[in-house]
Protein backbone atom coordinates (compact mmCIF):
# COMPACT_ATOMS: atom_id res chain seq x y z
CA UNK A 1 -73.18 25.96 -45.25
CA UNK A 2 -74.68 23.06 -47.49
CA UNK A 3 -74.29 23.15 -50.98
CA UNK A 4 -77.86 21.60 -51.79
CA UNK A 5 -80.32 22.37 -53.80
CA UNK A 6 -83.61 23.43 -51.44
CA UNK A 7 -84.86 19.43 -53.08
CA UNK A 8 -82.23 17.71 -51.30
CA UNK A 9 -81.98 20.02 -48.29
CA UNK A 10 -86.20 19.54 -48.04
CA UNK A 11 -85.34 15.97 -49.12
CA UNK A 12 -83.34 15.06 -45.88
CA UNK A 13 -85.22 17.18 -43.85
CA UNK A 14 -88.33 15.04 -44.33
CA UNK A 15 -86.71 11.81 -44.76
CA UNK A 16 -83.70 11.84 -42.36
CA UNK A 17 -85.07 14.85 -39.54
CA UNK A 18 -81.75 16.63 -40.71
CA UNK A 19 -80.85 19.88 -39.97
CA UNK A 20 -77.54 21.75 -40.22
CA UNK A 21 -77.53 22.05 -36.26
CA UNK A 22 -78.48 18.03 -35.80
CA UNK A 23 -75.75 17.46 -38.85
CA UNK A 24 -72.52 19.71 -36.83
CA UNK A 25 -73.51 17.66 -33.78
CA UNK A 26 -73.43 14.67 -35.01
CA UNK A 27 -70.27 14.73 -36.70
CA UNK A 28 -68.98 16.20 -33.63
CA UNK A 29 -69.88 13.08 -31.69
CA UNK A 30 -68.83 10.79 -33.97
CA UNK A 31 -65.12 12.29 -34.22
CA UNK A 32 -65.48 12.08 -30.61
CA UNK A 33 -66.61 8.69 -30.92
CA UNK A 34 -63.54 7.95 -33.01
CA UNK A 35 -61.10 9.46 -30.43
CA UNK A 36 -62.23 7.61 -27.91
CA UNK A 37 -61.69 3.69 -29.62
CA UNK A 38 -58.31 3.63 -29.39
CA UNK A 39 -57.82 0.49 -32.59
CA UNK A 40 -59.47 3.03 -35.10
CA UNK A 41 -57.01 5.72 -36.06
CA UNK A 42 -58.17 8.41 -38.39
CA UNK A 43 -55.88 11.37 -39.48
CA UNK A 44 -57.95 14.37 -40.69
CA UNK A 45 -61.33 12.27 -42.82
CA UNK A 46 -63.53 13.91 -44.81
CA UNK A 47 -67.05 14.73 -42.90
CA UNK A 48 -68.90 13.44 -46.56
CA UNK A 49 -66.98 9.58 -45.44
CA UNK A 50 -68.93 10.26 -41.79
CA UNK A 51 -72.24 11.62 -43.33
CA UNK A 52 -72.42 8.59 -45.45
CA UNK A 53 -73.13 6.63 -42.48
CA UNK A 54 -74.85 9.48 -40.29
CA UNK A 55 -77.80 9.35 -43.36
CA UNK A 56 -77.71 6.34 -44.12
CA UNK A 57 -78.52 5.21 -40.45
CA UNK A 58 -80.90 7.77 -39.89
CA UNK A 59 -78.68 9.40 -37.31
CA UNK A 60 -79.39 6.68 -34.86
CA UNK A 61 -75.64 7.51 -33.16
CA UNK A 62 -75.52 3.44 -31.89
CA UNK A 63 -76.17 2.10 -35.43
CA UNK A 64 -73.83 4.67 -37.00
CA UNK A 65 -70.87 3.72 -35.00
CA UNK A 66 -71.49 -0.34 -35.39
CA UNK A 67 -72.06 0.38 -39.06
CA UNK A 68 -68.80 2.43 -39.36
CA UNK A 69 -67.17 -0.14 -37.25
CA UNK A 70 -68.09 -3.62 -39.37
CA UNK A 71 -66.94 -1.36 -42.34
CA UNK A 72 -63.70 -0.22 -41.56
CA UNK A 73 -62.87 -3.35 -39.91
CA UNK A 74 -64.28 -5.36 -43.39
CA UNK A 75 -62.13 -3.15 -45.13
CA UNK A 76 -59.13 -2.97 -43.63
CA UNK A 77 -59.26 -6.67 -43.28
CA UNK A 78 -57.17 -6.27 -46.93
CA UNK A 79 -54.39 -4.01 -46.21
CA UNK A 80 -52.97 -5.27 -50.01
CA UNK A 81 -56.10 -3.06 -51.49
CA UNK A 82 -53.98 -0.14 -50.22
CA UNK A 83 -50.70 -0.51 -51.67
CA UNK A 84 -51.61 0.38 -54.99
CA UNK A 85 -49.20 2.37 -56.88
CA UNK A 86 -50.13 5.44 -58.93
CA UNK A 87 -50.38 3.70 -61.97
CA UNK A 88 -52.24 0.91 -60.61
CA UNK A 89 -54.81 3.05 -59.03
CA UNK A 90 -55.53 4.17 -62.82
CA UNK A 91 -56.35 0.83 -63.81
CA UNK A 92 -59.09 -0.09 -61.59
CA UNK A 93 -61.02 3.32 -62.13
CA UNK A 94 -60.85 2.34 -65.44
CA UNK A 95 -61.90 -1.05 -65.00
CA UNK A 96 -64.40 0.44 -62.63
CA UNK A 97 -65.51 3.53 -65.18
CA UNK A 98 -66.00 0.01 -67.65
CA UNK A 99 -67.75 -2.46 -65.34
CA UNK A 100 -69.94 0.38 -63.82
CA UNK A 101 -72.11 2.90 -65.86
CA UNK A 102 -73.46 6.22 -64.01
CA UNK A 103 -75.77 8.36 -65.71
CA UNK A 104 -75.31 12.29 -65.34
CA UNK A 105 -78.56 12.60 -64.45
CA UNK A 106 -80.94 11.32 -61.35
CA UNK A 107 -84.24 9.52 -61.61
CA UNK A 108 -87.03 12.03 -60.50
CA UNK A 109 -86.73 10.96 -56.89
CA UNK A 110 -83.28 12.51 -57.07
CA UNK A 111 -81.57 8.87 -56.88
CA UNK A 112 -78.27 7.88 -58.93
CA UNK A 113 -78.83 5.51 -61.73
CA UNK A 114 -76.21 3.25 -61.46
CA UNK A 115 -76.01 0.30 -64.44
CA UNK A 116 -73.66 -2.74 -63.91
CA UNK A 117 -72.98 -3.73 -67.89
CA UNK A 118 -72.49 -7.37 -66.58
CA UNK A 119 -70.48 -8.57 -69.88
CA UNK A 120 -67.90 -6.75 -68.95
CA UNK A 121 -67.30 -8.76 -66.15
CA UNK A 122 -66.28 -11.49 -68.48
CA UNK A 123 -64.29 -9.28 -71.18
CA UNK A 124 -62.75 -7.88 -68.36
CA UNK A 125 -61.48 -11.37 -66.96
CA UNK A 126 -61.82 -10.04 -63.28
CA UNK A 127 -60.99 -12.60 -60.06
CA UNK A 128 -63.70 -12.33 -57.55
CA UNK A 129 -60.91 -10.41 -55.28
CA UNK A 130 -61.13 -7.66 -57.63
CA UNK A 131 -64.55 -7.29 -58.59
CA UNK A 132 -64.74 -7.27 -54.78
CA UNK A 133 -62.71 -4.48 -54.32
CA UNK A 134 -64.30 -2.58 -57.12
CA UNK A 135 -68.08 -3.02 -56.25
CA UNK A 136 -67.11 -2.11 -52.54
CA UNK A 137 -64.46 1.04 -52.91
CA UNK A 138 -66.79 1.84 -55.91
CA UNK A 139 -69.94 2.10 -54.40
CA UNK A 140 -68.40 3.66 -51.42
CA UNK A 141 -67.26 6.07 -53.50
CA UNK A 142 -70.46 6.92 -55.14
CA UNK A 143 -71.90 7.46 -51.71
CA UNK A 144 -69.72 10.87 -51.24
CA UNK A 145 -72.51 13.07 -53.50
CA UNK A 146 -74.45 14.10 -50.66
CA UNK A 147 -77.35 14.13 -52.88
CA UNK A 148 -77.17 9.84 -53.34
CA UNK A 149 -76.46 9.54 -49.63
CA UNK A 150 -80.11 11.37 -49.34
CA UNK A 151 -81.73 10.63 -52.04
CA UNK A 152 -79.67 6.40 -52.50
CA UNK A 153 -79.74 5.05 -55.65
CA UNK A 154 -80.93 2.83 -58.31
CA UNK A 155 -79.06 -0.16 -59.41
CA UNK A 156 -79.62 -1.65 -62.45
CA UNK A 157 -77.87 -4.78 -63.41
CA UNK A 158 -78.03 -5.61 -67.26
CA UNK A 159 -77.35 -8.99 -68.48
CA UNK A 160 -77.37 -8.30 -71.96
CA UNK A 161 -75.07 -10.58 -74.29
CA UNK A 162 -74.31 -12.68 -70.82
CA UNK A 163 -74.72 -16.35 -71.86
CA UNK A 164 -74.99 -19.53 -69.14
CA UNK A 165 -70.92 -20.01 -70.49
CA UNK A 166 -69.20 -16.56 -69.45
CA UNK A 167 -71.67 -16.70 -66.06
CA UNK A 168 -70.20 -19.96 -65.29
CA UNK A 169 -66.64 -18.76 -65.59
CA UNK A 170 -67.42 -16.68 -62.59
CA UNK A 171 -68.17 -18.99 -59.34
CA UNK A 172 -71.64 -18.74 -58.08
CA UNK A 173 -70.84 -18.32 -54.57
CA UNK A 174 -68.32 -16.12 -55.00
CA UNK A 175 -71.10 -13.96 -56.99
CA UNK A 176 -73.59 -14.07 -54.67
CA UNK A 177 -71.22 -13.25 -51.50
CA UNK A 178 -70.22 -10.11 -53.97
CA UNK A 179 -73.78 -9.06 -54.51
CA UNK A 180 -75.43 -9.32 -50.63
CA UNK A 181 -72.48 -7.66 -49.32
CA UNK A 182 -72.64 -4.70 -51.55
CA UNK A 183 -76.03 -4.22 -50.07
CA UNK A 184 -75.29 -5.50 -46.44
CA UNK A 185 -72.95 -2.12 -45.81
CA UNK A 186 -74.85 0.98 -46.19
CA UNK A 187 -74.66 1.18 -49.87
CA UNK A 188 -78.03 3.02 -50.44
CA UNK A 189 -79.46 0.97 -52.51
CA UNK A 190 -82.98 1.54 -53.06
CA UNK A 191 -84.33 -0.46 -55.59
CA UNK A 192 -82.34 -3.21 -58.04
CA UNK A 193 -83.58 -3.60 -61.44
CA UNK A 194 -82.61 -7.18 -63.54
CA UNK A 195 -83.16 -6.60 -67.05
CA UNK A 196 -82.34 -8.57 -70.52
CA UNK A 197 -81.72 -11.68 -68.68
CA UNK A 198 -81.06 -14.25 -71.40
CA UNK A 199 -83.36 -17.01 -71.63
CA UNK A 200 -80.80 -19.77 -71.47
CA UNK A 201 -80.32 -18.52 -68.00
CA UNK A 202 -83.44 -17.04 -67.00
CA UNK A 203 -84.03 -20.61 -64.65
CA UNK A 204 -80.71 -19.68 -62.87
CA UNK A 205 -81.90 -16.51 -62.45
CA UNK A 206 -85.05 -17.08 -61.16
CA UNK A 207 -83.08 -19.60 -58.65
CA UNK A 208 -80.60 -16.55 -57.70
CA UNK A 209 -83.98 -14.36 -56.59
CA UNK A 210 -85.10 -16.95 -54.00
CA UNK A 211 -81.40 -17.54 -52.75
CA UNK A 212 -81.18 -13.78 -52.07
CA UNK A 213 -84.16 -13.28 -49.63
CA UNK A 214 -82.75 -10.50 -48.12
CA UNK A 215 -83.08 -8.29 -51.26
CA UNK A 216 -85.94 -10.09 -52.68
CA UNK A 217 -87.94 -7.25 -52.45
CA UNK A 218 -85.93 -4.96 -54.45
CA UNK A 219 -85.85 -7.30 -57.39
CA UNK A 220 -88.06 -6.59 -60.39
CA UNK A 221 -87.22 -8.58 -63.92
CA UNK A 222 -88.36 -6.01 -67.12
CA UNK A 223 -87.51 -6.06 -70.58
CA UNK A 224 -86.93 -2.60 -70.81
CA UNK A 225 -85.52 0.40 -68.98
CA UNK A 226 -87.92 2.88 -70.14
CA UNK A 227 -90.71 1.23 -66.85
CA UNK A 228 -87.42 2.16 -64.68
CA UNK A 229 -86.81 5.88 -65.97
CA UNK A 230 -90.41 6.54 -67.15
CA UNK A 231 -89.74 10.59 -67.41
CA UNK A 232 -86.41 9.78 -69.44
CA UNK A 233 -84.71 8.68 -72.08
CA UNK A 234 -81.36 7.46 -71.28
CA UNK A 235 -81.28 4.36 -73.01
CA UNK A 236 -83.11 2.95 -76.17
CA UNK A 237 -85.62 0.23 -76.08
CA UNK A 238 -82.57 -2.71 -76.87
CA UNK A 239 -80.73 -0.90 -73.77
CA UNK A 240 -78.04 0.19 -75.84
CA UNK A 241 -75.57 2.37 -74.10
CA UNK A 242 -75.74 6.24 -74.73
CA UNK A 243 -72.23 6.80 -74.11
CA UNK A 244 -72.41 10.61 -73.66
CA UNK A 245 -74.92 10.10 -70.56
CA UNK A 246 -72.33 8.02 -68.92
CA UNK A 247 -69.79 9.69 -66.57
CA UNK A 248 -66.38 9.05 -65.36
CA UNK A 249 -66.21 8.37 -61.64
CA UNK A 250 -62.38 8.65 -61.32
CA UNK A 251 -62.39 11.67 -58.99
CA UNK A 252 -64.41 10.75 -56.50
CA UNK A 253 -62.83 7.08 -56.73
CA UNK A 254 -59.17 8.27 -55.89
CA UNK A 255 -60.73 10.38 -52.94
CA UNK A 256 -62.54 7.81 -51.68
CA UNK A 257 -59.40 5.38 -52.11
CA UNK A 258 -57.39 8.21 -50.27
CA UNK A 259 -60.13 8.42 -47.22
CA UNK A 260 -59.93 5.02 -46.81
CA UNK A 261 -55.99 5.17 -46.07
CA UNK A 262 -56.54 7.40 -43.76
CA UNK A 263 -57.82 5.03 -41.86
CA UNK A 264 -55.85 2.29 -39.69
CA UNK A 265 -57.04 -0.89 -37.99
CA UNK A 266 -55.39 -1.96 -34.81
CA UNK A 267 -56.51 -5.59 -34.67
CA UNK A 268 -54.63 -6.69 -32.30
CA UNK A 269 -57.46 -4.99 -29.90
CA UNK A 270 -60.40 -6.19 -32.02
CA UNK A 271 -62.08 -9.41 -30.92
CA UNK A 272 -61.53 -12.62 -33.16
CA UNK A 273 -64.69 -13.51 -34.05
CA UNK A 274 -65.76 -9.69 -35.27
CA UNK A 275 -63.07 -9.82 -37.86
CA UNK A 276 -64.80 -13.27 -38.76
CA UNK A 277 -68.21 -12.67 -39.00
CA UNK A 278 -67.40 -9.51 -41.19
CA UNK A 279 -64.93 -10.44 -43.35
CA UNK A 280 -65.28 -11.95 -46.84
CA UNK A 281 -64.36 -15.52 -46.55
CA UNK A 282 -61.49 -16.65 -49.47
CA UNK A 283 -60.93 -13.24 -51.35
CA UNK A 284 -57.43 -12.45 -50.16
C-alpha cells in the first residue's frame, strides 16, 4: 500500500500510467531481471533504489534495465567510494548537507527544490573526485522520496559571491564532466535555474550554456528566485539563505550509501569498452 498523497498517486498515474498492479509487476521483473545477469549481485535492495529507475524510465522494462546497468556499472567503477568508515561517512553528509541546500517544501508542481550554494565549493576545497561522489550518491539519494522520483526536481545553482578566481581553482573540464553526468543518469532533473552569476564571469557563463547543448533547454539566467518559486517565499530578493527552510539529508544519504553496497560488480564478465564509455575519465 503506497504512502502517497492522492496528488502524487494521481500525479504518476497521469504522468507515468502507474498503478499499484503495473508497479508489483514491474519490480517483480526487474528482480527477475537481476537474477538472471549473473555480474550484478544484489543482496536484499530496497524496491524505492528499483522505482527510481522504473519512473524515471517510464516503465519502458528495456530502458530500465540499460539505465540500471550504465549506473551500477558507473558506480561501482570506484569500489574506494565504499570503504568509508563510520566517521568518514559523517563527513561527506556534512559536506553534502553544506554544498547542497533542500528546501522542506516542493514547488507547486510537487518537485524538490534543490539549491547548489556554489561558494561552498571553494570554502570547502573539494577535488573533483569528491564533488563527484557527492553530486552523484547525493542526488541518488534524493531520488528515494517517491514523491521527487514522480514529481523530479528543480535545481537551482547559485553563484553568488563566486568570482572568475575561486571558479578557476576548479578545472573547467572537470566541472563540466561533473555537471552533464549528474543529468545523464536518471537524476530527475526537470528544470536548472542559474542565478546571481557575477558579471566578471557572466562571458564564461554564457560560453558554459552553448558547451552544454544537451541541457540547454533547461537553462534560464534570473536575478531572482522569487520568478522560480512564484507562490513562495523561501528566499529573499538578495537570495539569502533561510536556514530554517533548509533540511538535513543525512538519513536518506547513509541509506542510499548502504543500497549501493549492496550491490557488487563482477567485471570480469562485463565488456571493456562498457566500463569505458560509462565511466568518468581521471577521477579515481
Amino acid at each position: 500500500m503506497s504512502n502517497l498523497s492522492e496528488f502524487f498517486i494521481n500525479k504518476a498515474r497521469k504522468n507515468l500510467g502507474e498503478t499499484e498492479s503495473l508497479k508489483k509487476i514491474s519490480i517483480l521483473k526487474f528482480k527477475k531481471w537481476i537474477e538472471e545477469h549473473s555480474f550484478i549481485k544484489v543482496n536484499e535492495i530496497d524496491d524505492k533504489f528499483l522505482l527510481i529507475f522504473l519512473r524515471n524510465h517510464k516503465y519502458k522494462l528495456n530502458k530500465v534495465f540499460e539505465s540500471f546497468e550504465k549506473t551500477i556499472i558507473l558506480l561501482k567503477s570506484y569500489p574506494n567510494w565504499y570503504k568509508l568508515q563510520e566517521n568518514e561517512i559523517l563527513q561527506f553528509i556534512d559536506k553534502f548537507d553544506k554544498l547542497f541546500g533542500l528546501l522542506k517544501y516542493r514547488d507547486i508542481n510537487g518537485r524538490k527544490i534543490i539549491v547548489l550554494k556554489l561558494k561552498e565549493m571553494t570554502k570547502l576545497n573539494l577535488t573533483a573526485n569528491e564533488s563527484l561522489k557527492i553530486a552523484t550518491i547525493g542526488f541518488i539519494s534524493i531520488l528515494f522520496e517517491e514523491e521527487t522520483q514522480i514529481a523530479g526536481s528543480l535545481f537551482i545553482i547559485d553563484c553568488a559571491e563566486i568570482s572568475f578566481d575561486s571558479t578557476s581553482k576548479f578545472p573547467t573540464d572537470e566541472a563540466f564532466q561533473i555537471f552533464t553526468n549528474m543529468t545523464k543518469f536518471g537524476f530527475h532533473i526537470k528544470q536548472i535555474y542559474v542565478v546571481n552569476v557575477p558579471s566578471d564571469i557572466s562571458p564564461f557563463y554564457k560560453i558554459a550554456i552553448g558547451l552544454l547543448s544537451i541541457n540547454s533547454n533547461l537553462i534560464k539566467n534570473l536575478n531572482d528566485l522569487k520568478m522560480v518559486m512564484e507562490t513562495s517565499k523561501l528566499l529573499d530578493n538578495n537570495c539569502k539563505y533561510i536556514k530554517e527552510n533548509f533540511v538535513s539529508h543525512k538519513e536518506l544519504l547513509i541509506k542510499t550509501y548502504k543500497e549501493i553496497k549492496k550491490v557488487e560488480v563482477d567485471f570480469s564478465q562485463v565488456e571493456s569498452f562498457v566500463v569505458e564509455n560509462f565511466r568518468y575519465s581521471d577521477f579515481d
